[in-house]
Every structure is written in C-alpha cells, then in structure tokens.
C-alpha atoms as a PDB file:
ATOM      1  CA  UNK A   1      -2.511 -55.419 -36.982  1.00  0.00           C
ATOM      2  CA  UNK A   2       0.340 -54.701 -34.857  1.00  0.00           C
ATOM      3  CA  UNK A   3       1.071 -50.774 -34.747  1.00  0.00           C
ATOM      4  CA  UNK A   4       4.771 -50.184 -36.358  1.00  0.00           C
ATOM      5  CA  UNK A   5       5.493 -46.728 -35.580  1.00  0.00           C
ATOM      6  CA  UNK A   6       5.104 -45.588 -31.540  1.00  0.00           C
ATOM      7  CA  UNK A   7       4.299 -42.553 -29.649  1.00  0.00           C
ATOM      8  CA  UNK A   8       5.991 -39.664 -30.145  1.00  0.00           C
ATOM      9  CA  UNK A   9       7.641 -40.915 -33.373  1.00  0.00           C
ATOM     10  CA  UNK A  10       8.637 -38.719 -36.290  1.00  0.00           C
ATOM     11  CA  UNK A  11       7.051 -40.017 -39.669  1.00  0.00           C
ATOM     12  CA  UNK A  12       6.787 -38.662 -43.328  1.00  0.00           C
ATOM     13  CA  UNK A  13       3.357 -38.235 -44.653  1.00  0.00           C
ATOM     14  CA  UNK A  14       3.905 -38.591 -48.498  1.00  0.00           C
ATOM     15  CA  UNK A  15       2.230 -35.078 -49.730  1.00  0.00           C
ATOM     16  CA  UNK A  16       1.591 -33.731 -46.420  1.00  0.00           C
ATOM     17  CA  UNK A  17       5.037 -33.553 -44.561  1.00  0.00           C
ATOM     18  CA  UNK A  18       6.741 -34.842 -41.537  1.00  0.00           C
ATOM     19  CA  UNK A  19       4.245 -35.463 -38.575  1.00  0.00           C
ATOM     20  CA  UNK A  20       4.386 -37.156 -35.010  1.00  0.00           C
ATOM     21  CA  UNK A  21       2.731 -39.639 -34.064  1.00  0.00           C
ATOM     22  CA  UNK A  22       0.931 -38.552 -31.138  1.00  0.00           C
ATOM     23  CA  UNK A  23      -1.722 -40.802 -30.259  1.00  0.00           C
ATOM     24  CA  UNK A  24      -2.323 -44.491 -30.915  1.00  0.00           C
ATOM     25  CA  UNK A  25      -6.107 -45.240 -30.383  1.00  0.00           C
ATOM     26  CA  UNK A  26      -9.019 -47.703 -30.912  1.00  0.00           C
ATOM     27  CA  UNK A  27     -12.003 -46.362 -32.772  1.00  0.00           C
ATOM     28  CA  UNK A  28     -15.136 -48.262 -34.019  1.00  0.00           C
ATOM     29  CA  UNK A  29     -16.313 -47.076 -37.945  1.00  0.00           C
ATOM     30  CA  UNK A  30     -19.050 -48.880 -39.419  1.00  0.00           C
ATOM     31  CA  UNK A  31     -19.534 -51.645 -36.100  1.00  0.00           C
ATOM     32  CA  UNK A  32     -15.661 -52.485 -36.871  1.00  0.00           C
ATOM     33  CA  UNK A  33     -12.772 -51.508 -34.234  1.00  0.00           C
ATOM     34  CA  UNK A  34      -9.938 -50.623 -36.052  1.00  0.00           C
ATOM     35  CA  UNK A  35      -6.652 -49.486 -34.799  1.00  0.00           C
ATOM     36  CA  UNK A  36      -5.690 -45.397 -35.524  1.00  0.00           C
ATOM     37  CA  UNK A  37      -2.704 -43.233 -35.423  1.00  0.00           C
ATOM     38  CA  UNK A  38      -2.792 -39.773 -34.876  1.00  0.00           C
ATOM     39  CA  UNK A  39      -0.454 -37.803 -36.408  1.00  0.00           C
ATOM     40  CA  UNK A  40       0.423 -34.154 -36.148  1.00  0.00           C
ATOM     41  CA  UNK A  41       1.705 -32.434 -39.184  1.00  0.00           C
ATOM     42  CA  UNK A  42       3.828 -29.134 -38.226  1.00  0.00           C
ATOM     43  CA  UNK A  43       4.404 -27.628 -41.443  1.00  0.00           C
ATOM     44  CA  UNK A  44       0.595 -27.521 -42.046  1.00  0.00           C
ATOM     45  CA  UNK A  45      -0.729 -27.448 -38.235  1.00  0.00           C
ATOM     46  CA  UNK A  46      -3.078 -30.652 -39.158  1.00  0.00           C
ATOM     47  CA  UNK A  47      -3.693 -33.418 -37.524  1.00  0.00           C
ATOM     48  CA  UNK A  48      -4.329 -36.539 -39.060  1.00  0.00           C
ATOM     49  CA  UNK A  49      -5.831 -39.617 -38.019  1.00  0.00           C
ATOM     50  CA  UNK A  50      -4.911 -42.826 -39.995  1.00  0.00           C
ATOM     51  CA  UNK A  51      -6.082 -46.523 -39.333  1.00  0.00           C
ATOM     52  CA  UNK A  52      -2.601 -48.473 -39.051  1.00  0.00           C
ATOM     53  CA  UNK A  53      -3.524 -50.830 -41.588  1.00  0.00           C
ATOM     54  CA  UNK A  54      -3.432 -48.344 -43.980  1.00  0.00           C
ATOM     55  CA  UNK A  55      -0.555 -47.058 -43.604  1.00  0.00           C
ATOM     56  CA  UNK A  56       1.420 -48.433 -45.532  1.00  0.00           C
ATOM     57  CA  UNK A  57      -0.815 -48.324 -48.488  1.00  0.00           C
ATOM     58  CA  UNK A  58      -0.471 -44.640 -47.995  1.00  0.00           C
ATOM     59  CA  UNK A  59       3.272 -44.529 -48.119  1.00  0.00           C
ATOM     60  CA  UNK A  60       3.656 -43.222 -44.882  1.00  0.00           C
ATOM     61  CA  UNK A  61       7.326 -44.134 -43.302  1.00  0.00           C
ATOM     62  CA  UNK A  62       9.911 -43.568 -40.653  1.00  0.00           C
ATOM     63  CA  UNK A  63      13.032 -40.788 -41.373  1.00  0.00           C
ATOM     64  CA  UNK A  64      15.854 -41.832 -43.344  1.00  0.00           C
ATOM     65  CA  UNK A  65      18.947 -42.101 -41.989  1.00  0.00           C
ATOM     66  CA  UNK A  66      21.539 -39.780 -42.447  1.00  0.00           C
ATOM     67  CA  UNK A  67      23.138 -41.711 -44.567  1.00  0.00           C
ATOM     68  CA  UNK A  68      20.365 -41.369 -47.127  1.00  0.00           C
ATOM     69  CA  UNK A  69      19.263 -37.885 -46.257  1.00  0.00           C
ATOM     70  CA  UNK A  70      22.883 -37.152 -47.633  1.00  0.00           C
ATOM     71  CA  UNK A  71      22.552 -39.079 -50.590  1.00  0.00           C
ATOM     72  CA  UNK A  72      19.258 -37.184 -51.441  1.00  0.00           C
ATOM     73  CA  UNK A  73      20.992 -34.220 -51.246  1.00  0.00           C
ATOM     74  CA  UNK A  74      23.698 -35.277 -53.534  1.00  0.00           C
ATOM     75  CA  UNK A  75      21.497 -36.185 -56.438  1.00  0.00           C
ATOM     76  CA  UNK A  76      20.259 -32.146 -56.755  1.00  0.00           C
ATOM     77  CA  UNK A  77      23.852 -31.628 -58.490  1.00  0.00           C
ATOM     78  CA  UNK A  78      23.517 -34.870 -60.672  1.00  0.00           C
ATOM     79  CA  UNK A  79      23.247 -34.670 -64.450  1.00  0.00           C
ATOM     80  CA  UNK A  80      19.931 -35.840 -65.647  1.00  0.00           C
ATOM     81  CA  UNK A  81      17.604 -36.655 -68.691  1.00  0.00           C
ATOM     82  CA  UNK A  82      15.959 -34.169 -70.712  1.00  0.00           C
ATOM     83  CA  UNK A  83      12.769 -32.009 -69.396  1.00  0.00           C
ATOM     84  CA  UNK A  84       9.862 -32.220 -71.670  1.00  0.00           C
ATOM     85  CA  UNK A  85       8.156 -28.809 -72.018  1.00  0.00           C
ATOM     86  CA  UNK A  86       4.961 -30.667 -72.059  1.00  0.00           C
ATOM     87  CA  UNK A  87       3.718 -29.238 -68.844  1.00  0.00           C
ATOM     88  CA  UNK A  88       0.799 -32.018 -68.411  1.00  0.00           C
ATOM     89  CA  UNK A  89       3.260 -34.479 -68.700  1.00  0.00           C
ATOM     90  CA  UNK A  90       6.355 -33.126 -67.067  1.00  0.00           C
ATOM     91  CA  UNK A  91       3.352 -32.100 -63.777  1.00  0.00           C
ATOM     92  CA  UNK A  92       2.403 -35.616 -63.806  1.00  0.00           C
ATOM     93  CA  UNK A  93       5.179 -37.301 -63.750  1.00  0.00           C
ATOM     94  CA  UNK A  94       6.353 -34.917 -60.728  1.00  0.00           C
ATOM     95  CA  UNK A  95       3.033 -35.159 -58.874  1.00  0.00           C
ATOM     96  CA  UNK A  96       2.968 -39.437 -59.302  1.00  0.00           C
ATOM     97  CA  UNK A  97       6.986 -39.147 -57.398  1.00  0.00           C
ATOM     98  CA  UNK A  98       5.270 -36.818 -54.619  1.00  0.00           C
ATOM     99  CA  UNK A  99       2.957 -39.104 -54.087  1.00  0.00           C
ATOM    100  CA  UNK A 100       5.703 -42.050 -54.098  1.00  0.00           C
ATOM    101  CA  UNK A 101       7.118 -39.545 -51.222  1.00  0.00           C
ATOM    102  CA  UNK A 102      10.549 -41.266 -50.814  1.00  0.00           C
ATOM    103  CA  UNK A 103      13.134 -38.381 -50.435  1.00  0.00           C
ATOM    104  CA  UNK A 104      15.077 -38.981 -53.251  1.00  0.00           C
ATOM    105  CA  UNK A 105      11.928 -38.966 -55.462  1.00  0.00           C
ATOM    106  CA  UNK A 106      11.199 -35.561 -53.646  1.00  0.00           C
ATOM    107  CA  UNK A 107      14.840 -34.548 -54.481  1.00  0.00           C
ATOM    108  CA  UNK A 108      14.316 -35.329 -57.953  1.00  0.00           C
ATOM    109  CA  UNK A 109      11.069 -32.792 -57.984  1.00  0.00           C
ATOM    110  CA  UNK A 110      13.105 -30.220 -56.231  1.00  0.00           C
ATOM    111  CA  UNK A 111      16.099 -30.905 -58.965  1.00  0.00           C
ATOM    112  CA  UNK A 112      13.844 -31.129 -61.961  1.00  0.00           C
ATOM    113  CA  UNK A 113      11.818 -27.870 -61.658  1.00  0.00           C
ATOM    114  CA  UNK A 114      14.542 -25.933 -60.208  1.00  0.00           C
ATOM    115  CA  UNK A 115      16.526 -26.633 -63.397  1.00  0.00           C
ATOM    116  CA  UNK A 116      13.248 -26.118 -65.940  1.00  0.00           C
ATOM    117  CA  UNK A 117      12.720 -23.111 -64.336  1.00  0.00           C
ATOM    118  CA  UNK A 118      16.151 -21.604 -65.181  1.00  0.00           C
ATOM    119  CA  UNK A 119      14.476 -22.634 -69.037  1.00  0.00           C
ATOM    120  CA  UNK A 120      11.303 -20.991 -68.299  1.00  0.00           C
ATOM    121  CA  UNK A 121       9.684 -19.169 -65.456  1.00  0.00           C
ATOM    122  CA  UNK A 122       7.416 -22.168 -63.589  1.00  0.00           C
ATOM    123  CA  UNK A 123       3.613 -21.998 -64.050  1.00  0.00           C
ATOM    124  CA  UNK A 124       1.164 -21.423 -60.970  1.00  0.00           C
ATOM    125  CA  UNK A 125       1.180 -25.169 -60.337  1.00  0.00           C
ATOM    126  CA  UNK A 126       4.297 -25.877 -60.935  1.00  0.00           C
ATOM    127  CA  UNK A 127       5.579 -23.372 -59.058  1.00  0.00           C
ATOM    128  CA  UNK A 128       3.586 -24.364 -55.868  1.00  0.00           C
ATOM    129  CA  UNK A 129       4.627 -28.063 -56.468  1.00  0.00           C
ATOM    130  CA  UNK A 130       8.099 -26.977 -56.175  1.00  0.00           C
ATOM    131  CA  UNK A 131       7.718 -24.943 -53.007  1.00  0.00           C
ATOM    132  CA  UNK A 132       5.786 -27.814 -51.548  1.00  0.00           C
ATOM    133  CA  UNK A 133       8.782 -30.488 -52.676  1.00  0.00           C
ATOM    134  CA  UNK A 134      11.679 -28.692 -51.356  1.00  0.00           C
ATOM    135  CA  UNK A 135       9.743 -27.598 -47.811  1.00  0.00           C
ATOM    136  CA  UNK A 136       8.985 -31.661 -47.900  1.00  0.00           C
ATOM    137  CA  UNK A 137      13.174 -32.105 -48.422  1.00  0.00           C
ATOM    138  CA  UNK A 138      14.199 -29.470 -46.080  1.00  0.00           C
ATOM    139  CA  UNK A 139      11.885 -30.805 -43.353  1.00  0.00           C
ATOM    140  CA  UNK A 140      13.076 -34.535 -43.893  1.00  0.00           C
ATOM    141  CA  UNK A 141      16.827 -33.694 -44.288  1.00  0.00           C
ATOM    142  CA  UNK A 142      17.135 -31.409 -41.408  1.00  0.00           C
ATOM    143  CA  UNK A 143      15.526 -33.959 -39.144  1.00  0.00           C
ATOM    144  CA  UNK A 144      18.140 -36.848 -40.586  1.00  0.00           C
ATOM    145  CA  UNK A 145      21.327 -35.016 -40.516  1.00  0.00           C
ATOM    146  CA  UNK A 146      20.250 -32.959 -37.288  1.00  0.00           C
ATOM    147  CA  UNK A 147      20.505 -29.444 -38.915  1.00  0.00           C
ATOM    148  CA  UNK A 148      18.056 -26.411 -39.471  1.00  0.00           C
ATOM    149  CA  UNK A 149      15.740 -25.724 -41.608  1.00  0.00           C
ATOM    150  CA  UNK A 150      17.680 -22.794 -42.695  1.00  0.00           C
ATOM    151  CA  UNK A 151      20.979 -24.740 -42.839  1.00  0.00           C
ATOM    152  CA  UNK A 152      19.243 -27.290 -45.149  1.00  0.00           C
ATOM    153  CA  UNK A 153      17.984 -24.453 -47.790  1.00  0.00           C
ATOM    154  CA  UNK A 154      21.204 -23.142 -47.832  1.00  0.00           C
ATOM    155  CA  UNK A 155      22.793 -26.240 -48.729  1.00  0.00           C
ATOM    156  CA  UNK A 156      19.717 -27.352 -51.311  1.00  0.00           C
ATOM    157  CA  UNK A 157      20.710 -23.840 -53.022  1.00  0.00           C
ATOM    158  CA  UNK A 158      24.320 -24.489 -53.099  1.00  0.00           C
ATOM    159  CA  UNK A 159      23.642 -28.446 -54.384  1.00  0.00           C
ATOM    160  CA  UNK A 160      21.135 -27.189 -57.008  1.00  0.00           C
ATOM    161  CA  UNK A 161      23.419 -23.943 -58.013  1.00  0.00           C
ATOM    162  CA  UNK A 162      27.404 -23.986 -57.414  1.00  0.00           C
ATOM    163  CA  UNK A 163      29.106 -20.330 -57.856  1.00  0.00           C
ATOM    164  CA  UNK A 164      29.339 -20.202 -61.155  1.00  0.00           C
ATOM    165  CA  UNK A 165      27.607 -23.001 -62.420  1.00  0.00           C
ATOM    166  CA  UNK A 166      25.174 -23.384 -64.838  1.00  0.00           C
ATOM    167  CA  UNK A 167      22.461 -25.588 -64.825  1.00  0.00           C
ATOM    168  CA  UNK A 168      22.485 -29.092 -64.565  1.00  0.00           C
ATOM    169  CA  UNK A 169      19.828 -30.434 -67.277  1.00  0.00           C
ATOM    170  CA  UNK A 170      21.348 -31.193 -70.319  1.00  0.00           C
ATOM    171  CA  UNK A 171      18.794 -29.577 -72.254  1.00  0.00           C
ATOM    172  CA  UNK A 172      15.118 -29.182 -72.620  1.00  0.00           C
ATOM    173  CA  UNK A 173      13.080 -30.832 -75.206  1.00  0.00           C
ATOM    174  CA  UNK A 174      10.886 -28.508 -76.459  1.00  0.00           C
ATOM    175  CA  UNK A 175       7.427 -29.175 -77.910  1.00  0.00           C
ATOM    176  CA  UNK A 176       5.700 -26.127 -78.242  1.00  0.00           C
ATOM    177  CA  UNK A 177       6.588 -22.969 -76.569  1.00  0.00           C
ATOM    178  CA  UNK A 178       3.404 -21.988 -75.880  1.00  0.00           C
ATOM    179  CA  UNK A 179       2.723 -25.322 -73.542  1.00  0.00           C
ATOM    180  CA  UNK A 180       3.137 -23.664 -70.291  1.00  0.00           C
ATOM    181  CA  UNK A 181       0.965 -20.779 -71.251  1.00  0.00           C
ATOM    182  CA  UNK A 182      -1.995 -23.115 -72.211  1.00  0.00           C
ATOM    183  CA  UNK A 183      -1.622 -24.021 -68.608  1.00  0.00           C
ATOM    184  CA  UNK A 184      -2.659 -20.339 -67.346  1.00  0.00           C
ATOM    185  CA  UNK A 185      -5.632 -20.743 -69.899  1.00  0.00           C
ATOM    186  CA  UNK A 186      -6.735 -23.988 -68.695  1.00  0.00           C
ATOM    187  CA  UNK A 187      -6.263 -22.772 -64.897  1.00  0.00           C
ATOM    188  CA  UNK A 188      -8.250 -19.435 -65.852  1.00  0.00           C
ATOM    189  CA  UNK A 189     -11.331 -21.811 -67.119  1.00  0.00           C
ATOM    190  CA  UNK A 190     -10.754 -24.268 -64.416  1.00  0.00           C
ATOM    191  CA  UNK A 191     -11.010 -21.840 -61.622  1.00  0.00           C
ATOM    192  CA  UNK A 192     -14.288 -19.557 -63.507  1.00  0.00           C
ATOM    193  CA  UNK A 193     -15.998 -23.402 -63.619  1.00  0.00           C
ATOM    194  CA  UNK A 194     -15.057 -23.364 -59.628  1.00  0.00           C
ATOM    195  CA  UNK A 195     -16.517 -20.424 -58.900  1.00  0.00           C
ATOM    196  CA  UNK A 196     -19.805 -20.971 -60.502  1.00  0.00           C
ATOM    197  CA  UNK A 197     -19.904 -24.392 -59.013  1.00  0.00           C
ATOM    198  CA  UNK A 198     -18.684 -22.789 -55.747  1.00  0.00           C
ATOM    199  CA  UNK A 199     -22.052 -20.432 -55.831  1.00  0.00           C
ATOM    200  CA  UNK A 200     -24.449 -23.150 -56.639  1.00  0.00           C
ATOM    201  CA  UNK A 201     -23.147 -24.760 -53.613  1.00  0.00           C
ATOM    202  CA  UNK A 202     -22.750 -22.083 -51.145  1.00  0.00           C
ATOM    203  CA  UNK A 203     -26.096 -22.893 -49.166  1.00  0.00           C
ATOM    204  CA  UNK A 204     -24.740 -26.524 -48.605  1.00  0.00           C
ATOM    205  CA  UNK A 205     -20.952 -26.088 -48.341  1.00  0.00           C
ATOM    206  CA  UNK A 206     -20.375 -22.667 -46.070  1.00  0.00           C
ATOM    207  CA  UNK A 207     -20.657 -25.086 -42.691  1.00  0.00           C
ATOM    208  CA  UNK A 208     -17.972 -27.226 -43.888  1.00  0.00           C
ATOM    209  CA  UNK A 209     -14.022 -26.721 -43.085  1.00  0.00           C
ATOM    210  CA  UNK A 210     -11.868 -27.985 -40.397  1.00  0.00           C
ATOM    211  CA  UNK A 211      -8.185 -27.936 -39.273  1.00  0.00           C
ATOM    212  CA  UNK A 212      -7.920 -32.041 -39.132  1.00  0.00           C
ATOM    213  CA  UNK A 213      -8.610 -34.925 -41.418  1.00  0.00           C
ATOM    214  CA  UNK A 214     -10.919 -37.515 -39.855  1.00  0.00           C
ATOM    215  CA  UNK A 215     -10.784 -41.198 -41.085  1.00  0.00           C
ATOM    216  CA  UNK A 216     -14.039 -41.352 -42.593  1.00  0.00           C
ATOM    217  CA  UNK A 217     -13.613 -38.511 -44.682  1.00  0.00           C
ATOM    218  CA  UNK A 218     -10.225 -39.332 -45.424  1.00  0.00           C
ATOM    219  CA  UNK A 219     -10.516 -43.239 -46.058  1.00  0.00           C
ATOM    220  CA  UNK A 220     -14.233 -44.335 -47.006  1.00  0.00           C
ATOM    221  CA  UNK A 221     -14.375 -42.908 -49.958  1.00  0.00           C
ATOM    222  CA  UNK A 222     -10.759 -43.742 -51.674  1.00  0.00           C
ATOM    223  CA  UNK A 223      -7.698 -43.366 -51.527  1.00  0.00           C
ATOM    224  CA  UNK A 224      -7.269 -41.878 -55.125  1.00  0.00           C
ATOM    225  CA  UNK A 225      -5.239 -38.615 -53.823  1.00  0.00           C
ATOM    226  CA  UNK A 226      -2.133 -40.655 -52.356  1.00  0.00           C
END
C-alpha cells in the first residue's frame, strides 16, 4: 500500500495530538514486511510508529484547512441540545467523538464540557478529557490558521464565553444530582482495585515503561482504544 502522507508532514493522531511524520520505513513482524510511519507527537514527546495500512483505520489525517479550522471554531458559540447529567453517558458519548478525532467533533467536546461545567464543577475525568480536547483544538487550529498556541486559547475563550454572555446550552437535563459524585466513588474503588492489582504485579511489571509506542504492542493485540 502506497504511503499517503510524506516526510516531514504534519498529521492528527485522533487521541494523541498532532505529530510529524518523520520516518517512512520497512519493517518485517511476524515473517511479513509491512510498510511503517513514524510519527512524532510534540504535545506528548512520543513517538509513534504506525503500519500505513492502518492508518486510516486509526483515523489518523492531514490538517484541515483554514477554512475548516475556522468553522470549528465557530461552532464553540453555537446553541446546542441539552447535556444529560448522566456522567457515564454524557463521558461516553464525548470519549466515542475523541476517538472520531475530526476537529469539529473535538470542538464539540471542548463546547459541551465547557458549558456543563458552568452547571457543575467537571469530575476528575471529565475534567482531564476537557483539557486533553481543547490542547487537541488549539494544536490543530493554530497550525491551520497559522497562529499561536496562545492566540488560539484566547480566541477558544472568547468563542466559548463573550463579555457578558451566559452560557450557551439551553439547559441541562438533570437525572440525579448526585450522578457526578458516584463518579468520585466509582474512581475511589477503581483506583484501590489498581493498586492492589498494581502490588501483585510489581515483580513482573517494574521493567516495563517507555517513551514510544512500538507496532507490536500497539497493533497485535487490537485496536479497541482508537
């Protein structure tokens, strides 16, 4: 398969950020030769290696244009539907668009729990999925329209929150007020269950840790996480 993206190309990772393509490469896996980008993602100093064939089943693409980065940016003062205060829902739905990784589905994440958090303050996961969108946005954006970083967040701020304004939901269905605090329970039990399992598995796991993603890790299992 013919390689679609070239050398020293800028890319969008879906969930991982905007990377370069910095090496194309043959490697052999399993007595098959199969062709491999490398990519080098800034925001989290990774690098990445990714057989071409799979990249589009991994949602990886070229920047917008400008056209489109402005368009993106437009939709974080839009109206929009009603936020569930289901948080397992409302995270899901959020996490299945960052996955998507297109920028308006980003912009939507950014736009969504920017707004629920004006309703309530965000839970741990929520709150890191929103840091992660809008660095993902900024990133993109500033690329496309040839702007900083800083210019960008400025402008996401202004989009999301006019002088004056209030916020753009139109209001917030709410369940059960106590939904977003079952979340800290359910993270509190998660994370005593990963420490336990952590210790059982000290002996085997404390060599293990790098600062890039090889294929075989990353593909010969599944793809489940993208």
């Amino acid at each position: 398969m013919e390689p679609k993206f070239n050398v020293d190309q800028k890319v969008v990772y879906p969930s991982q950020g905007v990377g370069r393509v910095t090496e194309i490469f043959e490697k052999t896996f399993k007595d098959k030769t199969m062709l491999y980008y490398k990519i080098y993602i800034e925001a989290s100093d990774m690098m990445v290696m990714v057989p071409v064939e799979k990249a589009d089943d991994l949602g990886i693409r070229q920047i917008v244009t400008a056209e489109e980065a402005q368009e993106a940016l437009n939709l974080l003062s839009d109206d929009f539907e009603p936020i569930t205060s289901d948080w397992k829902l409302r995270y899901q739905m959020n996490l299945d668009l960052l996955k998507k990784g297109t920028v308006k589905d980003i912009a939507t994440i950014v736009r969504c729990l920017y707004n629920r958090s004006k309703v309530k303050e965000l839970p741990i996961l929520e709150r890191k999925l929103y840091d992660s969108a809008k660095k993902l946005l900024e990133d993109e954006v500033a690329l496309a329209l040839g702007k900083t970083d800083k210019e960008i967040s400025d402008e996401i701020h202004t989009k999301l929150e006019p002088p004056g304004s209030t916020p753009k939901v139109k209001h917030a269905v709410i369940l059960d007020d106590d939904e977003d605090d079952d979340l800290m329970n359910d993270l509190d039990g998660s994370e005593k269950r990963k420490v336990s399992d952590d210790d059982e598995d000290d002996d085997s796991e404390d060599s293990k840790g790098s600062d890039s993603m090889d294929a075989e890790d990353d593909f010969e299992d599944d793809d489940s996480d993208f």
